[in-house]
C-alpha atoms as a PDB file:
ATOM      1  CA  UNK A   1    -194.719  77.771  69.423  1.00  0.00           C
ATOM      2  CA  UNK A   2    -192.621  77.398  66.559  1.00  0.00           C
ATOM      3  CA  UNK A   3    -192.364  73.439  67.114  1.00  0.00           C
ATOM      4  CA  UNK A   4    -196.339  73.726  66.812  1.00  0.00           C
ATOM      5  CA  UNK A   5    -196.070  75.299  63.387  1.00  0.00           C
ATOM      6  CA  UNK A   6    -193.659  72.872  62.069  1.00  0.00           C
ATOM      7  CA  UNK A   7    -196.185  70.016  62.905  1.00  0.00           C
ATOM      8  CA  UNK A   8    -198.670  71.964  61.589  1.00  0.00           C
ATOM      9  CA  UNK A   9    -197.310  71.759  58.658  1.00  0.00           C
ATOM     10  CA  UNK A  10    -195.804  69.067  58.197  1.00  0.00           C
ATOM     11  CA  UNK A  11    -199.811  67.490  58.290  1.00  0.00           C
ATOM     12  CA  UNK A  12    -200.528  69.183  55.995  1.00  0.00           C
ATOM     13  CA  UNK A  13    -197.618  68.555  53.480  1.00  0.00           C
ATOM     14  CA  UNK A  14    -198.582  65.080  54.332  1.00  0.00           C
ATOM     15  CA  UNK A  15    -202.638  65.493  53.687  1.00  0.00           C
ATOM     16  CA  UNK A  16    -201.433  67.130  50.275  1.00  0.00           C
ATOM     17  CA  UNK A  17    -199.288  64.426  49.411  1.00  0.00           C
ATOM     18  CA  UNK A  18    -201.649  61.740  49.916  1.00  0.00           C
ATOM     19  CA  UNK A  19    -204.496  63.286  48.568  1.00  0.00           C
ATOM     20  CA  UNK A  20    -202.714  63.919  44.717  1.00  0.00           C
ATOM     21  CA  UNK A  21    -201.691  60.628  45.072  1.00  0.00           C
ATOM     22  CA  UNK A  22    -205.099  59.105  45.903  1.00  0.00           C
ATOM     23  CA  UNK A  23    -206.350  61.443  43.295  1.00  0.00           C
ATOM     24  CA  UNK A  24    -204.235  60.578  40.615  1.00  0.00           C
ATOM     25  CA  UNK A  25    -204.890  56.876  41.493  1.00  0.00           C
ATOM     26  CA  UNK A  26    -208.715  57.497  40.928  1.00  0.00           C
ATOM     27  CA  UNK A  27    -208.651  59.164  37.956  1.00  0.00           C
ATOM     28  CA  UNK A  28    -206.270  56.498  36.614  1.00  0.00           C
ATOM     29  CA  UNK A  29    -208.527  53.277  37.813  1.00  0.00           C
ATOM     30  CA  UNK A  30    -212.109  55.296  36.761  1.00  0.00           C
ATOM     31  CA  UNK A  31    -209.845  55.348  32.798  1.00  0.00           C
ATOM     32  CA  UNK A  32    -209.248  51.428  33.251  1.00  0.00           C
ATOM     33  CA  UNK A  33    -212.901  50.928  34.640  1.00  0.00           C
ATOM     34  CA  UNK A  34    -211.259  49.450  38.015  1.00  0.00           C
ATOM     35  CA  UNK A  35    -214.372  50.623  40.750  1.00  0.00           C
ATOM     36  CA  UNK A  36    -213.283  48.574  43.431  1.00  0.00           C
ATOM     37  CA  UNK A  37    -209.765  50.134  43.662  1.00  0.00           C
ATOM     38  CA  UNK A  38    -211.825  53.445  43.321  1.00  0.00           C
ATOM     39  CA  UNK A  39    -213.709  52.359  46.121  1.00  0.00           C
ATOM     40  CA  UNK A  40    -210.718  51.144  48.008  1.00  0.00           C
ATOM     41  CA  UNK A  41    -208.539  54.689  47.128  1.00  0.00           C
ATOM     42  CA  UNK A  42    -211.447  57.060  48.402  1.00  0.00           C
ATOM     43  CA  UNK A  43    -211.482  54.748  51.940  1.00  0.00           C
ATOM     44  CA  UNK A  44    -207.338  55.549  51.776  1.00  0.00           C
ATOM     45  CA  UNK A  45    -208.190  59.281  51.280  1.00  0.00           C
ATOM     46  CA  UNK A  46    -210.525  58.878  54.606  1.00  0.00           C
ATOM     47  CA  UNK A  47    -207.647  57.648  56.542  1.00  0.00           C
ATOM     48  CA  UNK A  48    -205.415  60.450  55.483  1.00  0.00           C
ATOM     49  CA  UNK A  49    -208.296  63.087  56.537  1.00  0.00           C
ATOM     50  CA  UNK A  50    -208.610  60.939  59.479  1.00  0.00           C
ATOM     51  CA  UNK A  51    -204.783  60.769  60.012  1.00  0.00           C
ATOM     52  CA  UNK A  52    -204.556  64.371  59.220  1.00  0.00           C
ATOM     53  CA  UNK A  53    -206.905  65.380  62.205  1.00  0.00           C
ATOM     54  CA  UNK A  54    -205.135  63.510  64.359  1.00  0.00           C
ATOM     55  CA  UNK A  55    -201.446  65.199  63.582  1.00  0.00           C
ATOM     56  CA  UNK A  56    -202.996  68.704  63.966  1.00  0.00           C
ATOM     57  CA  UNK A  57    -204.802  67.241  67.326  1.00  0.00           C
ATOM     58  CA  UNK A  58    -201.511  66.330  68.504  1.00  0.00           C
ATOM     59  CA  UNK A  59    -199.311  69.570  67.328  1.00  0.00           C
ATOM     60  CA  UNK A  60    -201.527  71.550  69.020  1.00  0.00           C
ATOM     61  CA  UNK A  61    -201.093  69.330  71.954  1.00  0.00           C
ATOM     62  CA  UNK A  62    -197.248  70.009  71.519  1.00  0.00           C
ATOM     63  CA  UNK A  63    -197.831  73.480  72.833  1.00  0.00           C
ATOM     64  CA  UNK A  64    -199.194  72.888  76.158  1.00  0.00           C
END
């Protein structure tokens, strides 16, 4: 149980993490006018949502 929690989160310290950093990356390319790396940054961000469902997947797995 407790193993389970520490996964837990430690996804979503990691989700949090990436996301301010693709955040602040956007916000920094939209002020240089840079829309492909905005366009590349926001596909990052759907791997880390992607990345992040897969870490809870498996910490819940870690219970069984």
């Amino acid at each position: 149980m407790r193993s389970e929690a520490v996964a837990i989160g430690f996804a979503v310290l990691v989700l949090a993490m990436g996301s301010l950093f693709v955040v602040l990356g956007i916000v920094l390319a939209v002020g240089e006018g840079l829309w492909g790396w905005v366009l590349t940054l926001a596909v990052f961000e759907l791997l880390f949502i992607a990345a992040f469902a897969a870490m809870l997947h498996m910490a819940r797995q870690r219970h069984r």
